[in-house]
Protein backbone atom coordinates (compact mmCIF):
# COMPACT_ATOMS: atom_id res chain seq x y z
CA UNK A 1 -33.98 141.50 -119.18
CA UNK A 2 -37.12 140.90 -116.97
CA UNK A 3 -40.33 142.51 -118.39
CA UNK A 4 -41.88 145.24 -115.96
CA UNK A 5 -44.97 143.74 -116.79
CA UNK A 6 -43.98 140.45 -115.56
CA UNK A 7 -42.73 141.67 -112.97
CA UNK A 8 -45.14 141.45 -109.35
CA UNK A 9 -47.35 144.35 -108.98
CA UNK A 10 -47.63 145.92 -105.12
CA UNK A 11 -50.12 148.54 -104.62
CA UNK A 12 -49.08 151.55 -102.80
CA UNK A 13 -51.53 153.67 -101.55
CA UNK A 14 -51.27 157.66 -101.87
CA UNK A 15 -49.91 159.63 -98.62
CA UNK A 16 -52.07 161.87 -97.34
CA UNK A 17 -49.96 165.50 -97.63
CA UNK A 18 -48.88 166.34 -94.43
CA UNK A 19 -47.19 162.69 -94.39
CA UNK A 20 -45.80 163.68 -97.81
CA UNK A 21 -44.70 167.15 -96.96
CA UNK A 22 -43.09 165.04 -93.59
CA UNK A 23 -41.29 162.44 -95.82
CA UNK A 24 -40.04 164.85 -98.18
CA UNK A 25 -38.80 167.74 -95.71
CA UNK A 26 -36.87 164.70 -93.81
CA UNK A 27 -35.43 163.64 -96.65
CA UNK A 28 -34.13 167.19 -98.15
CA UNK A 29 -32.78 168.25 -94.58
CA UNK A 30 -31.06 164.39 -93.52
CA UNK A 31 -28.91 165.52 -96.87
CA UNK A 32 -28.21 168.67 -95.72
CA UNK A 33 -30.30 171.05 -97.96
CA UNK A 34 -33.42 173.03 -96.87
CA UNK A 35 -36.29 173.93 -99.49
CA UNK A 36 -38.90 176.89 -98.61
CA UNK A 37 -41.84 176.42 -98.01
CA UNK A 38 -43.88 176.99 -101.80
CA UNK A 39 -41.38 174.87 -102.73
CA UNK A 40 -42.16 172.52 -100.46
CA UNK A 41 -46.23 173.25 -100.92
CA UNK A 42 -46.22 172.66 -104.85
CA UNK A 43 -43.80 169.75 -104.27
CA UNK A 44 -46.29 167.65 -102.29
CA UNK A 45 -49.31 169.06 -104.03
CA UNK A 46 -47.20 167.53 -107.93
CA UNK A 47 -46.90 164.10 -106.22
CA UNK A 48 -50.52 163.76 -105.11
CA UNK A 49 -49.42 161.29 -102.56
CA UNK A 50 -47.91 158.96 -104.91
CA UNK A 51 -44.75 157.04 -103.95
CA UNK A 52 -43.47 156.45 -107.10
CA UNK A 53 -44.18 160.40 -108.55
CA UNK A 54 -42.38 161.21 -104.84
CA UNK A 55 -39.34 159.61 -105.91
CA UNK A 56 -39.32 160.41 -109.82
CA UNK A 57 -39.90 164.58 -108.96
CA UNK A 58 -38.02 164.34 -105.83
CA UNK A 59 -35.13 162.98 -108.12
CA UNK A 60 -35.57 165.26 -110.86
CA UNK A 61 -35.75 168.10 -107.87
CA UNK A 62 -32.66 167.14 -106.62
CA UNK A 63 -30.69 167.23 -109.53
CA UNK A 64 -32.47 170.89 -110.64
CA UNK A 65 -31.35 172.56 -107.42
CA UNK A 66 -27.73 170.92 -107.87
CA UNK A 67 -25.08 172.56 -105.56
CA UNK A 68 -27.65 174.85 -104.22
CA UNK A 69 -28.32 174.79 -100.07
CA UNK A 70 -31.95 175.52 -100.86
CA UNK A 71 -34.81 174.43 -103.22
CA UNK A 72 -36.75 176.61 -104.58
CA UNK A 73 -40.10 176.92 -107.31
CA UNK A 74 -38.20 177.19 -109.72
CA UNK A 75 -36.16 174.17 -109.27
CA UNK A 76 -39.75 171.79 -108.74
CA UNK A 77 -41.18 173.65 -111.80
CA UNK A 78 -38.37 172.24 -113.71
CA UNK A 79 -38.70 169.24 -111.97
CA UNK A 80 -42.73 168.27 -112.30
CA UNK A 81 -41.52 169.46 -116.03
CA UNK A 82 -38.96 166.66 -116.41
CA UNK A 83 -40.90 164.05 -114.59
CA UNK A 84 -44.08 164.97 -116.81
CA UNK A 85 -42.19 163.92 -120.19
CA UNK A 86 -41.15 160.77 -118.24
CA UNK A 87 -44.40 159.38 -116.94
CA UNK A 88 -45.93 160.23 -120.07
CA UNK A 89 -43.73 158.86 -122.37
CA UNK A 90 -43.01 155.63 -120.07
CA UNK A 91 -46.12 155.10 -118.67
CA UNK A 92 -49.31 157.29 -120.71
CA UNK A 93 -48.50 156.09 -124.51
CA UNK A 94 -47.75 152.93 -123.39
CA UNK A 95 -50.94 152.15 -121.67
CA UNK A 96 -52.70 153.79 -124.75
CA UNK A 97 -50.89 151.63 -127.48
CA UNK A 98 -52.36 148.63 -125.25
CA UNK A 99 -56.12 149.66 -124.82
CA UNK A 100 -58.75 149.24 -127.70
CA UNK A 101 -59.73 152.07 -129.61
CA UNK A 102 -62.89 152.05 -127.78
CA UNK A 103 -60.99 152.52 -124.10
CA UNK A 104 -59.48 155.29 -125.21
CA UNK A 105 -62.69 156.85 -126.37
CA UNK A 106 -63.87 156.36 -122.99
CA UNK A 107 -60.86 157.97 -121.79
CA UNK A 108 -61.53 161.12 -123.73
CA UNK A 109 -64.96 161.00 -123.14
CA UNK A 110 -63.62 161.37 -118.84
CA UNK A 111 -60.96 164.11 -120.08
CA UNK A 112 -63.21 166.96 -121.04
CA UNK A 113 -64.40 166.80 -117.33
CA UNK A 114 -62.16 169.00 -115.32
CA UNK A 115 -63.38 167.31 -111.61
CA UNK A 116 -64.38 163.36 -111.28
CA UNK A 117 -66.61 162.36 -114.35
CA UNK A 118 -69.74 161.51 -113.61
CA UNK A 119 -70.80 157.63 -115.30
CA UNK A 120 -74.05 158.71 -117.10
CA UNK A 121 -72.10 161.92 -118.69
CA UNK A 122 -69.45 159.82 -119.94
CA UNK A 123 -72.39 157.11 -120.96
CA UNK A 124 -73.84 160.26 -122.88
CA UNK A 125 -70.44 161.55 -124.74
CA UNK A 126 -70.11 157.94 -125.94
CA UNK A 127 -73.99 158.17 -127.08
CA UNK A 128 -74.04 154.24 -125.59
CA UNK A 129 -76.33 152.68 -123.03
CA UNK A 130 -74.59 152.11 -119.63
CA UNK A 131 -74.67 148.43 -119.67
CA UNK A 132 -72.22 148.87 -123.27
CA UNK A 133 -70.05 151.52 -121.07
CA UNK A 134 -69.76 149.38 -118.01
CA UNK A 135 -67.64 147.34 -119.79
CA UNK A 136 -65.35 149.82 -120.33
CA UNK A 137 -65.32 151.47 -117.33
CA UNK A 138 -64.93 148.34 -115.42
CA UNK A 139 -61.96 146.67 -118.09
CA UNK A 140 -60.09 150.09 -117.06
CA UNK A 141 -60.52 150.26 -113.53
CA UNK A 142 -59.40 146.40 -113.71
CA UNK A 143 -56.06 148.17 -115.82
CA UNK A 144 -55.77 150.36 -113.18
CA UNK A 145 -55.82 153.17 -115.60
CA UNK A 146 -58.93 154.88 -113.90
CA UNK A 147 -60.88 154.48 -110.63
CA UNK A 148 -64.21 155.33 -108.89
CA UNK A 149 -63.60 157.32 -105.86
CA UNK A 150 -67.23 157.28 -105.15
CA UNK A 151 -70.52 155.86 -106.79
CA UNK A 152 -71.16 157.08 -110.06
CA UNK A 153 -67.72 159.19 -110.60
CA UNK A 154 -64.65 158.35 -111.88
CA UNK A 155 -61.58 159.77 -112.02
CA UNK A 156 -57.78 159.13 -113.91
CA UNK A 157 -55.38 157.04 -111.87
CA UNK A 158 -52.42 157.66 -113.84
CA UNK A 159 -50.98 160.68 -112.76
CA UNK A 160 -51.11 163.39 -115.68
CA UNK A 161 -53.33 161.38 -118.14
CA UNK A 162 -55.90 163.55 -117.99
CA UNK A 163 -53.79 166.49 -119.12
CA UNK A 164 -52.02 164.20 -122.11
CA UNK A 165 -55.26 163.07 -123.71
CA UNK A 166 -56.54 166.34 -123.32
CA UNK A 167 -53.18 168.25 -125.18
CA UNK A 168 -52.48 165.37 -127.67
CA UNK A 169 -55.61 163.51 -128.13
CA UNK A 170 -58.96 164.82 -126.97
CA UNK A 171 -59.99 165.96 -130.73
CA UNK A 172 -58.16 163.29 -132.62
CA UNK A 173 -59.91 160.10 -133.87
CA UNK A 174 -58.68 157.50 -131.76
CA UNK A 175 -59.07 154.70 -134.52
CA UNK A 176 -55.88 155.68 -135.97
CA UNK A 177 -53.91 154.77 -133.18
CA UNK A 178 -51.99 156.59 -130.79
């Protein structure tokens, strides 16, 4: 069995939506099925662009609306519900088992920002200098894990991280482990 993590990495960029909302309409009518249009709107607006969340919720989607000839909220709901448990246990605890103790600080430190963090707030929650956070912030943006969409912000890169360190870990000492 080959090792995902040996495995070579390509980076896809996000769609913008209207080129997600295209793919995915094409794809649910070339298999004979239509989906309305909130359906269609929270659909793109769960993937945020992201190839591989397009395919996981599109899947999970899919198999939701079963026999059905059209796709509704209810059936993404389910769907972004499903695909939620996956990424996070797949993807979120097993990028948190691999970071230091102090990552994951810094990772809390992000989540009780509900837009982009800014640096010198997440410097501040941390109560360290910003040369001692840099390396931090720059180790995870190397993981991937978070990035800086503009100068002096940051933001999660792993879809619905945010939300799991907020509902599992955000008061939690992180020195125990996750």
């Amino acid at each position: 069995m080959v090792s995902i993590s040996r495995s070579r990495k390509y980076e896809l960029q996000p769609l913008s939506s209207s080129e997600t909302k295209a793919v995915i309409r094409r794809t649910i009518e070339k298999h004979d099925k239509k989906i309305d249009n909130k359906a269609l709107d929270e659909l793109v607006k769960s993937t945020a662009g992201f190839p591989f969340l397009m395919q996981l919720i599109g899947y999970e989607t899919w198999n939701q609306a079963g026999d059905k000839d059209k796709i509704d909220s209810e059936d993404v709901e389910e769907a972004i519900k499903n695909s939620q448990k996956h990424i996070e246990s797949s993807i979120i605890e097993l990028t948190l088992q691999d970071i230091s103790g102090r990552d994951r600080e810094f990772l809390v430190a992000m989540a009780e920002d509900n837009q982009d963090s800014s640096v010198s707030d997440v410097d501040k929650r941390m109560n360290v200098d910003a040369n001692y956070a840099g390396q931090y912030r720059n180790r995870l943006i190397n993981y991937g894990v978070i990035s800086s969409p503009k100068r002096g912000y940051l933001k999660f890169a792993i879809p619905f991280m945010k939300e799991y360190i907020r509902s599992k870990y955000l008061f939690d000492d992180f020195e125990s482990g996750v």
